[in-house]
Protein backbone atom coordinates (compact mmCIF):
# COMPACT_ATOMS: atom_id res chain seq x y z
CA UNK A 1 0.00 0.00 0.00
CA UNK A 2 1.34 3.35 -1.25
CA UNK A 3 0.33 6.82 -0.49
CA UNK A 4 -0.67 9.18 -3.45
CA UNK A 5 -2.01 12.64 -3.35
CA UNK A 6 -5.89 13.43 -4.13
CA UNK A 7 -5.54 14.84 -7.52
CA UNK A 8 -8.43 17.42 -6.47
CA UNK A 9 -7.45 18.43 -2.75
CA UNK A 10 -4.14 17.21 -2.57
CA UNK A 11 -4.39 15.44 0.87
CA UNK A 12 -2.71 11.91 0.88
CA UNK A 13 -4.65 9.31 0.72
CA UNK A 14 -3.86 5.02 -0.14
CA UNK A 15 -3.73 4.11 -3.30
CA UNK A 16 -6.20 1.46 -3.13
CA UNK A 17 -8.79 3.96 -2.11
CA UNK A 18 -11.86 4.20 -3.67
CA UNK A 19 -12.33 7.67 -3.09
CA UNK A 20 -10.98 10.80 -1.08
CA UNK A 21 -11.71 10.56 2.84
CA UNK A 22 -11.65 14.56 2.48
CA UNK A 23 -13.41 15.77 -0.28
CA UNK A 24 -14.96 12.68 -1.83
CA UNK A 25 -13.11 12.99 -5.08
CA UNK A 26 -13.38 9.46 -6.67
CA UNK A 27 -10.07 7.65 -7.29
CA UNK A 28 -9.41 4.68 -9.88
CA UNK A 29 -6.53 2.51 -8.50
CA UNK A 30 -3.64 2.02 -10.77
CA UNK A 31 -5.15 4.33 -12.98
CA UNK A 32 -2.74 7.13 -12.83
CA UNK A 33 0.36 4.70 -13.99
CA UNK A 34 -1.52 3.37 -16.51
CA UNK A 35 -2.44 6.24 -18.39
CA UNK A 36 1.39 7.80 -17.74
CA UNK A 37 2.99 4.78 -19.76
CA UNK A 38 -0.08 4.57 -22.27
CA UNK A 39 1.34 8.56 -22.94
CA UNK A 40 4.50 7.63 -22.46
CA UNK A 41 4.47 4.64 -25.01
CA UNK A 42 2.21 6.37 -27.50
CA UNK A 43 5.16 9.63 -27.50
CA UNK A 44 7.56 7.02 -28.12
CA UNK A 45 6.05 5.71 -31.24
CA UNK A 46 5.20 8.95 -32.41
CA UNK A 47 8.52 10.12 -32.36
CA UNK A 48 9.70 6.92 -34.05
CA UNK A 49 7.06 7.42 -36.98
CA UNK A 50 7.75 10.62 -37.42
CA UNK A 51 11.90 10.34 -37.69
CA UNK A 52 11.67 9.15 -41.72
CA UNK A 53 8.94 11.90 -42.24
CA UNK A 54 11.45 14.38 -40.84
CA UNK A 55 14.43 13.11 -42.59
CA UNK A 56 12.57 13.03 -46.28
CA UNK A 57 12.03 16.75 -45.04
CA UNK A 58 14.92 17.95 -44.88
CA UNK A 59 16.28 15.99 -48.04
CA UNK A 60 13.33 17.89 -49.79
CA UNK A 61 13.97 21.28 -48.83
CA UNK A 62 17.91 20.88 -49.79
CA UNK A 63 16.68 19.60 -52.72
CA UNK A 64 14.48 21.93 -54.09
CA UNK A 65 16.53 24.77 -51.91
CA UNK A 66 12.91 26.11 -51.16
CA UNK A 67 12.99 28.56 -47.79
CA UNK A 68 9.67 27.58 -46.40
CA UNK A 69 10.23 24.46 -46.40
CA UNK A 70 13.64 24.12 -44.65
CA UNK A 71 11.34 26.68 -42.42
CA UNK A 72 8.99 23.37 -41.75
CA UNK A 73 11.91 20.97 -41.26
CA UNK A 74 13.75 22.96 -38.98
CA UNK A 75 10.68 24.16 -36.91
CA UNK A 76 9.00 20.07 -36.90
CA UNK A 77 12.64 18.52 -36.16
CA UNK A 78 12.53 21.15 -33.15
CA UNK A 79 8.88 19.95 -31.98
CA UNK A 80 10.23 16.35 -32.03
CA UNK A 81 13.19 16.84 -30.09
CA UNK A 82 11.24 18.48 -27.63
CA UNK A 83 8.51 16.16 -27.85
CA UNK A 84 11.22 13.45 -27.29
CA UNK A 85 12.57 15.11 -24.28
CA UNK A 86 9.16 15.28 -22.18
């Protein structure tokens, strides 16, 4: 048994609690974990789908030399590095 904070008034309550002793706030054991690695996993492929996207990007826009779209590359290779870092 582990102690976790009420996600609406903060107080610590068990983890296998049903609900808040304080305010009532309803809580779904293991729920919290779950949906952290669901996110977690679902950033992960993300990121991995969107590598070769990235990459045929950039080989575009030194290709064609066009500004806007090294623009793109630069600014989406930015969102998935910080995307990747979270």
């Amino acid at each position: 048994m582990a102690l976790v904070n009420c996600s609406d008034c903060g107080k610590e309550i068990s983890d296998n609690a049903i609900k808040c002793g304080n305010c009532g706030n309803q809580n779904t054991p293991g729920e919290k974990g779950e949906e952290k690695e669901l996110k977690s996993n679902m950033t992960k492929l993300a990121v991995l789908f969107s590598i070769p996207f990235s990459l045929i990007l950039i080989f575009l826009a030194l290709l064609t030399g066009d500004f806007l779209i090294i623009v793109f590359a630069i600014i989406f290779v930015i969102g998935l590095i910080i995307i990747a870092a979270k």
